[in-house]
C-alpha atoms as a PDB file:
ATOM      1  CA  UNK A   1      42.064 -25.623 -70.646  1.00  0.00           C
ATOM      2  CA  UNK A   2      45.198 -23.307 -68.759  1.00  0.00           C
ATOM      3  CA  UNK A   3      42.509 -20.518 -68.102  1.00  0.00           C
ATOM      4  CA  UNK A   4      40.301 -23.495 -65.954  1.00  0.00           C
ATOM      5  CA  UNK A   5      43.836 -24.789 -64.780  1.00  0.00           C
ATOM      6  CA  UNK A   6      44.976 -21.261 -63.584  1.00  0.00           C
ATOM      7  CA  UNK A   7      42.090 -20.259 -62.201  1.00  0.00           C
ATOM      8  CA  UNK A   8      41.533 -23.023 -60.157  1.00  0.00           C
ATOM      9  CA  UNK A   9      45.051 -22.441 -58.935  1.00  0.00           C
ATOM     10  CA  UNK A  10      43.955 -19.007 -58.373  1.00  0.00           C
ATOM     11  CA  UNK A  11      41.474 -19.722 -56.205  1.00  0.00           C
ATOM     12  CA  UNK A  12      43.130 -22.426 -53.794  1.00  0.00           C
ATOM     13  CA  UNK A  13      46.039 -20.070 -53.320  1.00  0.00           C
ATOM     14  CA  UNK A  14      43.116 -17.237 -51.998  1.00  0.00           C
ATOM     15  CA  UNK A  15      41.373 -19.995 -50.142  1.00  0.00           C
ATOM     16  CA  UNK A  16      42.022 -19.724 -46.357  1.00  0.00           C
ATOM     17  CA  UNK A  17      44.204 -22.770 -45.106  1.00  0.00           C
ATOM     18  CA  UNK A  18      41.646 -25.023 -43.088  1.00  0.00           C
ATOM     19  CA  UNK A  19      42.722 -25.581 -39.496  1.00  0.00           C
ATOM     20  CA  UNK A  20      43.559 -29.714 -38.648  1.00  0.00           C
ATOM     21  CA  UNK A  21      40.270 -31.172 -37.251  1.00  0.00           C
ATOM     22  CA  UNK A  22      39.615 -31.380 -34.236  1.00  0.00           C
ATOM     23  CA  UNK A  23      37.218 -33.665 -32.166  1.00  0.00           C
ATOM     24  CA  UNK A  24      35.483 -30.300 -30.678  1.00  0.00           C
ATOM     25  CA  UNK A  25      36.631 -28.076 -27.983  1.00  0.00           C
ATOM     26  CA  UNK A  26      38.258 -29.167 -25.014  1.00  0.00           C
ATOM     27  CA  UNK A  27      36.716 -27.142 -22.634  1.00  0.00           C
ATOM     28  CA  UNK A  28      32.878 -25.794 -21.936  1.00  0.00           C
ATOM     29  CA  UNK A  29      34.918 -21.805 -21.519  1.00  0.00           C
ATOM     30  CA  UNK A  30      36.225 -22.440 -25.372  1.00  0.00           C
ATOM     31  CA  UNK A  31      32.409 -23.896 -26.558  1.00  0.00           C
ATOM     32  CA  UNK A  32      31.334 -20.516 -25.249  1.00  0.00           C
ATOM     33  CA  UNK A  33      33.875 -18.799 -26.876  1.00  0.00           C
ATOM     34  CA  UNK A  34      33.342 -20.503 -30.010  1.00  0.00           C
ATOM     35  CA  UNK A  35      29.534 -20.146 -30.206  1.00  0.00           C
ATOM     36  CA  UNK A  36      28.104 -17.387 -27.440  1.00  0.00           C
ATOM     37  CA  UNK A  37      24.472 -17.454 -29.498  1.00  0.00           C
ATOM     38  CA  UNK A  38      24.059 -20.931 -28.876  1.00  0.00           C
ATOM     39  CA  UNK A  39      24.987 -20.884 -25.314  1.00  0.00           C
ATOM     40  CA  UNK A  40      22.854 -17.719 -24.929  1.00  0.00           C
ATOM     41  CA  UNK A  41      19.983 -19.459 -26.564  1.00  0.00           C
ATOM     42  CA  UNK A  42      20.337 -22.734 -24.373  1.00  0.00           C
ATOM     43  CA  UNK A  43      20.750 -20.208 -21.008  1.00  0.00           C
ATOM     44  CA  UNK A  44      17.331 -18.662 -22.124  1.00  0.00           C
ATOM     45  CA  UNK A  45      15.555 -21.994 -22.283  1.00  0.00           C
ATOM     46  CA  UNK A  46      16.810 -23.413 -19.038  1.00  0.00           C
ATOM     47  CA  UNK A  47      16.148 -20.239 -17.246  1.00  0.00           C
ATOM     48  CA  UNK A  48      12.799 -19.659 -18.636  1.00  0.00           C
ATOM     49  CA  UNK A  49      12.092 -22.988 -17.863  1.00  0.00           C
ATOM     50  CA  UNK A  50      13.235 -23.140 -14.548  1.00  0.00           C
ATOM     51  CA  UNK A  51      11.317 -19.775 -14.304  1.00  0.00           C
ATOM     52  CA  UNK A  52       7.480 -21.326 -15.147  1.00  0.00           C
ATOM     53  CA  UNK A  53       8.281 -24.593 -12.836  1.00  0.00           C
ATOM     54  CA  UNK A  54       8.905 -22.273  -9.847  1.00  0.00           C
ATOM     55  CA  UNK A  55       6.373 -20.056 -10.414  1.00  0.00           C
ATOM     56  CA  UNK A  56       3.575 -22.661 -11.149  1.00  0.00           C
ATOM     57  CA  UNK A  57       4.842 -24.722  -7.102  1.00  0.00           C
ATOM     58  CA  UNK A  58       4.736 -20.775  -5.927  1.00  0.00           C
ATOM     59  CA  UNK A  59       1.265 -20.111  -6.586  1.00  0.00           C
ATOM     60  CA  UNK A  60      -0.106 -23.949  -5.779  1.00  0.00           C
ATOM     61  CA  UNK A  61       1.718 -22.686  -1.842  1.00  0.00           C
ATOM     62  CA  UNK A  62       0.641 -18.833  -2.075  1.00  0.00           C
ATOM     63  CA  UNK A  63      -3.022 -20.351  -3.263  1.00  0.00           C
ATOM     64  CA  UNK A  64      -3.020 -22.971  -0.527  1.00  0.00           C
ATOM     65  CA  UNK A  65      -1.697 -20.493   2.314  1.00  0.00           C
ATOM     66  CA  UNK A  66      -4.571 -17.880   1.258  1.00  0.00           C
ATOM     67  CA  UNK A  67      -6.813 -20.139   1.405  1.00  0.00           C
ATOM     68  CA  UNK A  68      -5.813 -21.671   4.821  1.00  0.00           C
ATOM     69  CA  UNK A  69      -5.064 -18.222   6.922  1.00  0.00           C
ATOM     70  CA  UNK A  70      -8.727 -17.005   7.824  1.00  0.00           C
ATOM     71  CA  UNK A  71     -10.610 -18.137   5.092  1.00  0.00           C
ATOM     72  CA  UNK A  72     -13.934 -17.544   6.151  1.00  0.00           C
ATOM     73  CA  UNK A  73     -12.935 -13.968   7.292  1.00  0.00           C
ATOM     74  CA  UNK A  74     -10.500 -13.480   4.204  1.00  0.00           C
ATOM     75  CA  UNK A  75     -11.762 -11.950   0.842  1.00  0.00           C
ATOM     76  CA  UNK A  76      -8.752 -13.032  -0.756  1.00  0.00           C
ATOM     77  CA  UNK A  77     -10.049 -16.503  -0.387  1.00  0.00           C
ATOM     78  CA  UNK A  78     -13.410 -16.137  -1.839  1.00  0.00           C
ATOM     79  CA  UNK A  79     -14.112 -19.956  -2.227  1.00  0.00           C
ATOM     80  CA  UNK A  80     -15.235 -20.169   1.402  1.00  0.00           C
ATOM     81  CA  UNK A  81     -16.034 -16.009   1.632  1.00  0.00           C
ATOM     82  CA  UNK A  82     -18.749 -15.647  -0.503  1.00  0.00           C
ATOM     83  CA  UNK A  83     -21.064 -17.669   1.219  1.00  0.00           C
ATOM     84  CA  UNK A  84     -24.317 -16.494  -0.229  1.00  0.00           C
ATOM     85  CA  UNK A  85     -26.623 -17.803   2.563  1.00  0.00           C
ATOM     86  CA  UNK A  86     -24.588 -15.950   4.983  1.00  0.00           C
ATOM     87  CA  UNK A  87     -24.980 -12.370   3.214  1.00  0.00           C
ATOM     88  CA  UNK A  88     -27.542 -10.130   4.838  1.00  0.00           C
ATOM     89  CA  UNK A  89     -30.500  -8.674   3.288  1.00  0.00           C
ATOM     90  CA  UNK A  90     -29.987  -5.167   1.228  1.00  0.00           C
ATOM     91  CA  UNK A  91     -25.965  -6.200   1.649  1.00  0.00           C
ATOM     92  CA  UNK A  92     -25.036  -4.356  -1.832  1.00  0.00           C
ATOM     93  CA  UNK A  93     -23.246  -6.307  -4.122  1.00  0.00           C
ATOM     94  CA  UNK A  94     -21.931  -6.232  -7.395  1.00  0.00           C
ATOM     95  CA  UNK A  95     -23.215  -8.048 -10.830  1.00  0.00           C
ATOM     96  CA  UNK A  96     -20.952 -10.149 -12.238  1.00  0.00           C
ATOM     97  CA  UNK A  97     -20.411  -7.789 -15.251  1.00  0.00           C
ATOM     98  CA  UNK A  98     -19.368  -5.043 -12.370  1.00  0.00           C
ATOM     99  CA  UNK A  99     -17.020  -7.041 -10.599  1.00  0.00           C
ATOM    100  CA  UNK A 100     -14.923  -8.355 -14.232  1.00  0.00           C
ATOM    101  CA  UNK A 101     -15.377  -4.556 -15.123  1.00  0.00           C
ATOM    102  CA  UNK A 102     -12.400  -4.328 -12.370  1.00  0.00           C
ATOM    103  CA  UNK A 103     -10.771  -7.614 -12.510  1.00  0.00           C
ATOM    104  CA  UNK A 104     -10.058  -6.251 -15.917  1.00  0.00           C
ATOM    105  CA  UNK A 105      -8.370  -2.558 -14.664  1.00  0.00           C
ATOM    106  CA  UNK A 106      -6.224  -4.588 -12.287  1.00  0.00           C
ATOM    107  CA  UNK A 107      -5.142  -7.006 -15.166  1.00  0.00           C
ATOM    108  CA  UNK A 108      -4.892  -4.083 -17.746  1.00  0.00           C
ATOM    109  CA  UNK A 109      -3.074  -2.027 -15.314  1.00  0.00           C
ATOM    110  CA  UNK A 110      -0.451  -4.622 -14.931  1.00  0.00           C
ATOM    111  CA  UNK A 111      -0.088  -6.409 -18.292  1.00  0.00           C
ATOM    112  CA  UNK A 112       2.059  -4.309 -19.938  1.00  0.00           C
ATOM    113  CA  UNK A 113       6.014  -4.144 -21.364  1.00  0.00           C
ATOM    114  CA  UNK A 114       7.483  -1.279 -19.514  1.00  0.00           C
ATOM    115  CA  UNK A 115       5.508   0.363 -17.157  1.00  0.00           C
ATOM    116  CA  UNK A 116       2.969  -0.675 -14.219  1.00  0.00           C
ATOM    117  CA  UNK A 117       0.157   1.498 -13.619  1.00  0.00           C
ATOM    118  CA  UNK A 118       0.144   0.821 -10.031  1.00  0.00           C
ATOM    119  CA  UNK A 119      -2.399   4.007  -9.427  1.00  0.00           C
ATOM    120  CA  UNK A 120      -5.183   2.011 -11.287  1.00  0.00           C
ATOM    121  CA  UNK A 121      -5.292  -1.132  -8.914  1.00  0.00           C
ATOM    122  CA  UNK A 122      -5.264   0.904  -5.889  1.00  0.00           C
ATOM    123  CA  UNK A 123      -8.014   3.090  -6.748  1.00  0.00           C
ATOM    124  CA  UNK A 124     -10.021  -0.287  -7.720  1.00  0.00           C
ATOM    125  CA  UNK A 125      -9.334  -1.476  -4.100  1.00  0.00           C
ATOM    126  CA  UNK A 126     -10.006   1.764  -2.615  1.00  0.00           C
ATOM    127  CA  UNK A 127     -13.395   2.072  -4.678  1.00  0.00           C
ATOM    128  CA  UNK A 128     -14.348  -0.891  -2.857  1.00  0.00           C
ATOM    129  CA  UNK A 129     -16.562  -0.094   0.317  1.00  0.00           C
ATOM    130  CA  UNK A 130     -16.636  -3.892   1.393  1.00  0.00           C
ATOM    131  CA  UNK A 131     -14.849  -7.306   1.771  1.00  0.00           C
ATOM    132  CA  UNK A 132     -17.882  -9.036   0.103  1.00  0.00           C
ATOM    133  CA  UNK A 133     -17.171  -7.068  -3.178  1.00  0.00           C
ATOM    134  CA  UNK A 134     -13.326  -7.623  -2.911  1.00  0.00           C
ATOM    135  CA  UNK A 135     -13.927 -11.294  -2.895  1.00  0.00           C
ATOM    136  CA  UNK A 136     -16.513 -10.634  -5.942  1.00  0.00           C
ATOM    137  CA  UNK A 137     -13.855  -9.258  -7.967  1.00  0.00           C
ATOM    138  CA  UNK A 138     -11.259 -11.573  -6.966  1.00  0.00           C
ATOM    139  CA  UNK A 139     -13.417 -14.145  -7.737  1.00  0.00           C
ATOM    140  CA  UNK A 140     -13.886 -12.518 -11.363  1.00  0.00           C
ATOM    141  CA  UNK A 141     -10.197 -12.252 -11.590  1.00  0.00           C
ATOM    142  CA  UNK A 142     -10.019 -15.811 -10.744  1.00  0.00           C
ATOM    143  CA  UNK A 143     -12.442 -16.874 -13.383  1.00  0.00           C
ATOM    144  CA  UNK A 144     -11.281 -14.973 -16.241  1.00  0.00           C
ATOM    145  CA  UNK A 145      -7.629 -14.986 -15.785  1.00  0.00           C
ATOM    146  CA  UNK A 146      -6.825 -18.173 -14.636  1.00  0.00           C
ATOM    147  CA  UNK A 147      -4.636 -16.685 -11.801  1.00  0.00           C
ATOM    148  CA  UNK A 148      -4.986 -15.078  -8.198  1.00  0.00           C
ATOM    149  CA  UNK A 149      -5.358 -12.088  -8.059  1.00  0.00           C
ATOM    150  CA  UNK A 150      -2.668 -11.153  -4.946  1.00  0.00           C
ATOM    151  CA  UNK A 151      -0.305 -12.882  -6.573  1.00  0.00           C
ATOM    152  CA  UNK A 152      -1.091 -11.310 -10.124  1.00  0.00           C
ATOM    153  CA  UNK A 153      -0.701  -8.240  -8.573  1.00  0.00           C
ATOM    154  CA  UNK A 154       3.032  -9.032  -6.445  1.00  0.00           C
ATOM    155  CA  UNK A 155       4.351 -10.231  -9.534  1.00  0.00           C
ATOM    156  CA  UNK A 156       2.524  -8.988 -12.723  1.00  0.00           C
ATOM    157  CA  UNK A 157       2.356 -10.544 -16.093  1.00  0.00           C
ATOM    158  CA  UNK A 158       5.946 -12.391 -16.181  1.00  0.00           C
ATOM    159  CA  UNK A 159       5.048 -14.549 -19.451  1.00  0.00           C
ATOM    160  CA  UNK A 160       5.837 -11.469 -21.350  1.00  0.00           C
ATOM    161  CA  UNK A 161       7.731  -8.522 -19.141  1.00  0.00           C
ATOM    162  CA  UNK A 162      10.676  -8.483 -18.100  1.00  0.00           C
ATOM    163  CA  UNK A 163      11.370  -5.364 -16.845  1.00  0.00           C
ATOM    164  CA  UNK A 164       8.551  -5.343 -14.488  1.00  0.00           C
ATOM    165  CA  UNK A 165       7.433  -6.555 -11.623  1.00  0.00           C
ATOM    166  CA  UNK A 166       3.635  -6.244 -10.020  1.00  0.00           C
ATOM    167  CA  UNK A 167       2.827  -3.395  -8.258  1.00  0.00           C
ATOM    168  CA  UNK A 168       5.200  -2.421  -5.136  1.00  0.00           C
ATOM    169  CA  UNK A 169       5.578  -3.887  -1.986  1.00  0.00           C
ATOM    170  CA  UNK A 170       4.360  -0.532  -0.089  1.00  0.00           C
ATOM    171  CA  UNK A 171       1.079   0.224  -2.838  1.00  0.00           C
ATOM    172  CA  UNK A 172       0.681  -3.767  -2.402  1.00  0.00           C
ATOM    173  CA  UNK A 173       0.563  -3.650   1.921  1.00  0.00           C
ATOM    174  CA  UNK A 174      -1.730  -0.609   1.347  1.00  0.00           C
ATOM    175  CA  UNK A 175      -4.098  -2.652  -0.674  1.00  0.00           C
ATOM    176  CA  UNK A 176      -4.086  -5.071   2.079  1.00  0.00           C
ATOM    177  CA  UNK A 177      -4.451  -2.833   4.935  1.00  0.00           C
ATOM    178  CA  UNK A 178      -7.606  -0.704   2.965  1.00  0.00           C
ATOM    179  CA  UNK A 179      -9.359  -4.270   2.570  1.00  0.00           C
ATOM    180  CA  UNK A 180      -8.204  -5.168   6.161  1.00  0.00           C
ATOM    181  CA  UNK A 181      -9.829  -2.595   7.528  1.00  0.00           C
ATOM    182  CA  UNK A 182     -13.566  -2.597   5.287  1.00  0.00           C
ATOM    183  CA  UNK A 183     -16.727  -3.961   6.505  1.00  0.00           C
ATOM    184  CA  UNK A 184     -17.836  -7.293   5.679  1.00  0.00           C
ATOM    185  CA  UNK A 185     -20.990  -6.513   4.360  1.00  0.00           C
END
């Protein structure tokens, strides 16, 4: 019975002394102190939240001011662009298959972790020889993706990236300025 007595002695003089309790810290700078992971972790959450709820009233304006500025005129708005009993007679288009074919390189080119290839959805635009298949493809985009496509391509997948971006303001006002300048038809 001493070696259970003497042990347990032992052990409460190796024991830490507990510090009085406390009804928490008294101030937010000492909570942070106290536990940075959970602060960091509740940071990340509002932020990220924040993040989506701006985005998602962002597009709805971008969306609405595409759509508004020119819109029969404006490929970017291919609701009222592709007006199929307006399109003239050997006009070529693209099949549907063509124009996700490079919905997809623009998407692909910009959905990754580090590193944009901003070469690829330039050379998709440029490809292009009118505004009737720009509107096809961002009309594909639109359809697959979920999203639109100029402001896919300003800002990029941000769901999972965060060190990039879209493609750059300069490669993204030569994109407009190449489909600015194309025929119609």
């Amino acid at each position: 019975m001493s070696n259970i007595a003497s042990a347990a002695i032992l052990a409460s003089a190796l024991r830490p002394k507990a510090a009085p309790q406390t009804s928490g810290p008294s101030t937010i700078s000492q909570s942070v102190a106290e536990r940075p992971l959970q602060w960091l972790i509740v940071a990340g959450v509002v932020a990220y939240a924040a993040t989506k709820l701006l985005s998602k009233v962002s597009a709805k304006e971008k969306q609405q001011q595409g759509a508004e500025t020119g819109s029969f005129d404006n490929p970017w708005a291919f609701n009222n662009f592709l007006d199929w009993s307006k399109v003239p007679q050997g006009a070529k288009i693209l099949t549907y298959q063509e124009a996700l074919a490079r919905a997809r390189q623009v998407y692909n080119a910009l959905d990754v972790v580090v590193y944009e290839n901003e070469d690829i959805v330039v050379g998709v635009f440029t490809s292009l020889p009118t505004k009737l298949q720009v509107a096809q493809v961002a009309k594909a985009f639109y359809d697959n993706f979920g999203k639109d496509i100029l402001t896919y391509m300003q800002s990029g997948n941000k769901t999972f990236n965060f060190w990039t971006g879209g493609i750059s303001a300069g490669n993204y006002q030569r994109i407009i300025d190449n489909v600015n300048r194309k025929p119609k038809f």
